[in-house]
C-alpha atoms as a PDB file:
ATOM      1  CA  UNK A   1     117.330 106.213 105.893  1.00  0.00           C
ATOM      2  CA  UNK A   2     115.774 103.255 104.683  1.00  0.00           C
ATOM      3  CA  UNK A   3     116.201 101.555 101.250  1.00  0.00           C
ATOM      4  CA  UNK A   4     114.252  98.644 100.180  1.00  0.00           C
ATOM      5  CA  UNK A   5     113.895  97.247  96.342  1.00  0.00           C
ATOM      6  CA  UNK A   6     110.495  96.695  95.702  1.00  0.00           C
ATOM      7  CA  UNK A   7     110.739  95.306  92.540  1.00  0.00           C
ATOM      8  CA  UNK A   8     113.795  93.637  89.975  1.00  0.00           C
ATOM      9  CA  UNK A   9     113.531  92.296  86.954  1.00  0.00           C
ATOM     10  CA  UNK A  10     117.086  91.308  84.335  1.00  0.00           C
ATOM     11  CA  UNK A  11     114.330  92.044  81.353  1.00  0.00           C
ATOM     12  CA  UNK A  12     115.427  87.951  80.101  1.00  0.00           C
ATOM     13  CA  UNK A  13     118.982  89.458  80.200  1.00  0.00           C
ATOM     14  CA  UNK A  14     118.333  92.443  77.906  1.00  0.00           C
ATOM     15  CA  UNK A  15     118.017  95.388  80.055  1.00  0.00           C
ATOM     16  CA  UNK A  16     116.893  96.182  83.960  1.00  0.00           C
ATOM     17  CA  UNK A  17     113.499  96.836  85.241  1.00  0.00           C
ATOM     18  CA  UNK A  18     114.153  98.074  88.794  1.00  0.00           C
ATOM     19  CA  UNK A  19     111.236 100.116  91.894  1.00  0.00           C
ATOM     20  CA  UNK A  20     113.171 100.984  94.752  1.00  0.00           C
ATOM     21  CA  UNK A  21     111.727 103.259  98.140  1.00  0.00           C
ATOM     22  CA  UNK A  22     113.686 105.080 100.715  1.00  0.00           C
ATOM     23  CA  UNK A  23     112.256 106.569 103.623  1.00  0.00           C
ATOM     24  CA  UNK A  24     113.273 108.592 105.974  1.00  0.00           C
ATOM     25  CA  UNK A  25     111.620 109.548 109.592  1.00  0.00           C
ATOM     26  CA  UNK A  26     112.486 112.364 111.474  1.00  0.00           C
ATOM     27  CA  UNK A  27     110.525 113.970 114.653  1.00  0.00           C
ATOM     28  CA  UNK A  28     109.191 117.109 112.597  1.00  0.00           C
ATOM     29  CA  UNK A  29     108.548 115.328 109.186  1.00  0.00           C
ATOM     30  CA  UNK A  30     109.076 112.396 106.825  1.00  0.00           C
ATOM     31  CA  UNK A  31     110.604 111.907 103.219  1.00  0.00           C
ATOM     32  CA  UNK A  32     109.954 109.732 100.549  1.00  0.00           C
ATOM     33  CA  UNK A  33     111.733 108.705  97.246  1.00  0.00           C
ATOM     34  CA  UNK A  34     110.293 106.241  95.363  1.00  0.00           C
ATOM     35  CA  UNK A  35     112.596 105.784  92.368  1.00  0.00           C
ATOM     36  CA  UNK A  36     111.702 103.341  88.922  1.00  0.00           C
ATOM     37  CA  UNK A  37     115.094 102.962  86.882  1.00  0.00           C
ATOM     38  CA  UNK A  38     114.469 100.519  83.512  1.00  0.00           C
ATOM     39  CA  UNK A  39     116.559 100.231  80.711  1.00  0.00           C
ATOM     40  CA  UNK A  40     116.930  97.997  77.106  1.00  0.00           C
ATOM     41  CA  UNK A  41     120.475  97.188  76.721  1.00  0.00           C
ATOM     42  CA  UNK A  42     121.541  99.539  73.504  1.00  0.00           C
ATOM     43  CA  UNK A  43     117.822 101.272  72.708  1.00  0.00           C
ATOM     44  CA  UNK A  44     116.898 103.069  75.827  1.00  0.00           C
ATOM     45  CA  UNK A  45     117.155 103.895  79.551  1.00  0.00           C
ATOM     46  CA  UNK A  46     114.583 105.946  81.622  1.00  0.00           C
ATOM     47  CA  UNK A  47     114.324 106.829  85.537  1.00  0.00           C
ATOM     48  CA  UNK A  48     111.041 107.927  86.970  1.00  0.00           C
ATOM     49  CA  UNK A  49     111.749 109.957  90.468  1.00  0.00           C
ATOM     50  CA  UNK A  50     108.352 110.635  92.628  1.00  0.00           C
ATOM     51  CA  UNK A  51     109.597 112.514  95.773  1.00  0.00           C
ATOM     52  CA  UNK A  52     106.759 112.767  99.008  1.00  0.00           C
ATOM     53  CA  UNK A  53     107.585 115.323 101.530  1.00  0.00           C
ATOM     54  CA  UNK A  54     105.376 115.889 104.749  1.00  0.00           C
ATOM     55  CA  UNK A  55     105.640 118.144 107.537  1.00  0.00           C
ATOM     56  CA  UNK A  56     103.768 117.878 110.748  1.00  0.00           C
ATOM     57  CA  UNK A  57     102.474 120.655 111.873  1.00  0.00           C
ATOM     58  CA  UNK A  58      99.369 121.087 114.561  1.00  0.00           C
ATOM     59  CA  UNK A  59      98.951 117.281 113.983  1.00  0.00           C
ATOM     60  CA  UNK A  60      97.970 118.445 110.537  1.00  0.00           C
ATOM     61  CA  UNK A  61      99.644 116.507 107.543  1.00  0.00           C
ATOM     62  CA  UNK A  62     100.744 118.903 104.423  1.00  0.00           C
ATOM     63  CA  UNK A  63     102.162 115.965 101.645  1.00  0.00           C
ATOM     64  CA  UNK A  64     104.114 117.684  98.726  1.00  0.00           C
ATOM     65  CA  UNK A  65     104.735 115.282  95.393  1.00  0.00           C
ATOM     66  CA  UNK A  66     106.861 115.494  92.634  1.00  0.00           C
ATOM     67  CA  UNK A  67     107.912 113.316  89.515  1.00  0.00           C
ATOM     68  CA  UNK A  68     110.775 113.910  87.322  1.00  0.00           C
ATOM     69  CA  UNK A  69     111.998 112.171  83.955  1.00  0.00           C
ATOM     70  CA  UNK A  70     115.411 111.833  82.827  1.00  0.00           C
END
Protein backbone atom coordinates (compact mmCIF):
# COMPACT_ATOMS: atom_id res chain seq x y z
CA UNK A 1 0.00 0.00 0.00
CA UNK A 2 0.90 3.36 -0.74
CA UNK A 3 0.50 6.49 1.48
CA UNK A 4 1.27 9.88 0.35
CA UNK A 5 0.11 13.37 2.17
CA UNK A 6 -1.23 15.48 -0.28
CA UNK A 7 -1.79 18.30 1.65
CA UNK A 8 -0.66 19.82 5.53
CA UNK A 9 -1.38 22.72 6.97
CA UNK A 10 -0.58 23.63 11.33
CA UNK A 11 -3.85 26.09 10.80
CA UNK A 12 -1.04 29.19 12.21
CA UNK A 13 -0.63 26.72 15.15
CA UNK A 14 -4.33 26.40 16.07
CA UNK A 15 -5.49 23.20 14.73
CA UNK A 16 -4.46 20.66 11.62
CA UNK A 17 -5.66 20.76 8.14
CA UNK A 18 -4.41 17.44 6.72
CA UNK A 19 -5.48 15.27 2.66
CA UNK A 20 -3.79 12.14 2.67
CA UNK A 21 -4.27 9.05 -0.33
CA UNK A 22 -3.43 5.44 -0.10
CA UNK A 23 -3.57 3.18 -2.86
CA UNK A 24 -3.39 -0.05 -3.26
CA UNK A 25 -2.85 -2.31 -6.63
CA UNK A 26 -3.57 -5.73 -6.85
CA UNK A 27 -3.88 -8.03 -10.19
CA UNK A 28 -7.84 -8.32 -9.96
CA UNK A 29 -8.61 -4.74 -8.63
CA UNK A 30 -7.48 -1.49 -7.00
CA UNK A 31 -8.41 0.49 -3.72
CA UNK A 32 -8.50 3.89 -2.84
CA UNK A 33 -8.76 5.95 0.45
CA UNK A 34 -8.54 9.35 0.22
CA UNK A 35 -8.85 10.63 3.79
CA UNK A 36 -9.25 14.78 4.89
CA UNK A 37 -8.65 14.98 8.82
CA UNK A 38 -8.90 18.98 10.10
CA UNK A 39 -9.32 20.11 13.40
CA UNK A 40 -9.43 23.72 15.64
CA UNK A 41 -7.57 23.11 18.73
CA UNK A 42 -10.58 23.12 21.55
CA UNK A 43 -13.82 23.92 19.04
CA UNK A 44 -13.87 21.12 16.60
CA UNK A 45 -12.39 18.13 14.73
CA UNK A 46 -13.87 16.47 11.54
CA UNK A 47 -12.54 13.52 9.14
CA UNK A 48 -13.95 13.18 5.69
CA UNK A 49 -13.29 9.34 4.38
CA UNK A 50 -14.04 8.87 0.40
CA UNK A 51 -13.24 5.15 -0.28
CA UNK A 52 -12.88 4.07 -4.44
CA UNK A 53 -13.08 0.44 -5.07
CA UNK A 54 -12.70 -1.08 -8.68
CA UNK A 55 -12.77 -4.45 -9.94
CA UNK A 56 -11.64 -5.55 -13.32
CA UNK A 57 -13.62 -7.61 -14.88
CA UNK A 58 -13.80 -8.36 -18.94
CA UNK A 59 -11.47 -5.28 -19.14
CA UNK A 60 -14.57 -3.51 -17.93
CA UNK A 61 -14.04 -0.99 -14.95
CA UNK A 62 -17.01 -1.08 -12.15
CA UNK A 63 -15.74 2.07 -9.55
CA UNK A 64 -17.75 1.98 -6.20
CA UNK A 65 -17.50 5.44 -3.92
CA UNK A 66 -18.25 6.19 -0.59
CA UNK A 67 -17.86 9.19 1.94
CA UNK A 68 -18.29 9.04 5.57
CA UNK A 69 -18.29 11.84 8.40
CA UNK A 70 -17.23 11.43 11.83
Amino acid sequence: MISVILYEDELADSGVSLLTVKVRVMPTCWFLLLRFWFRVDGVLMRLRDTRMHCIFKDDHQQPEASHHHA
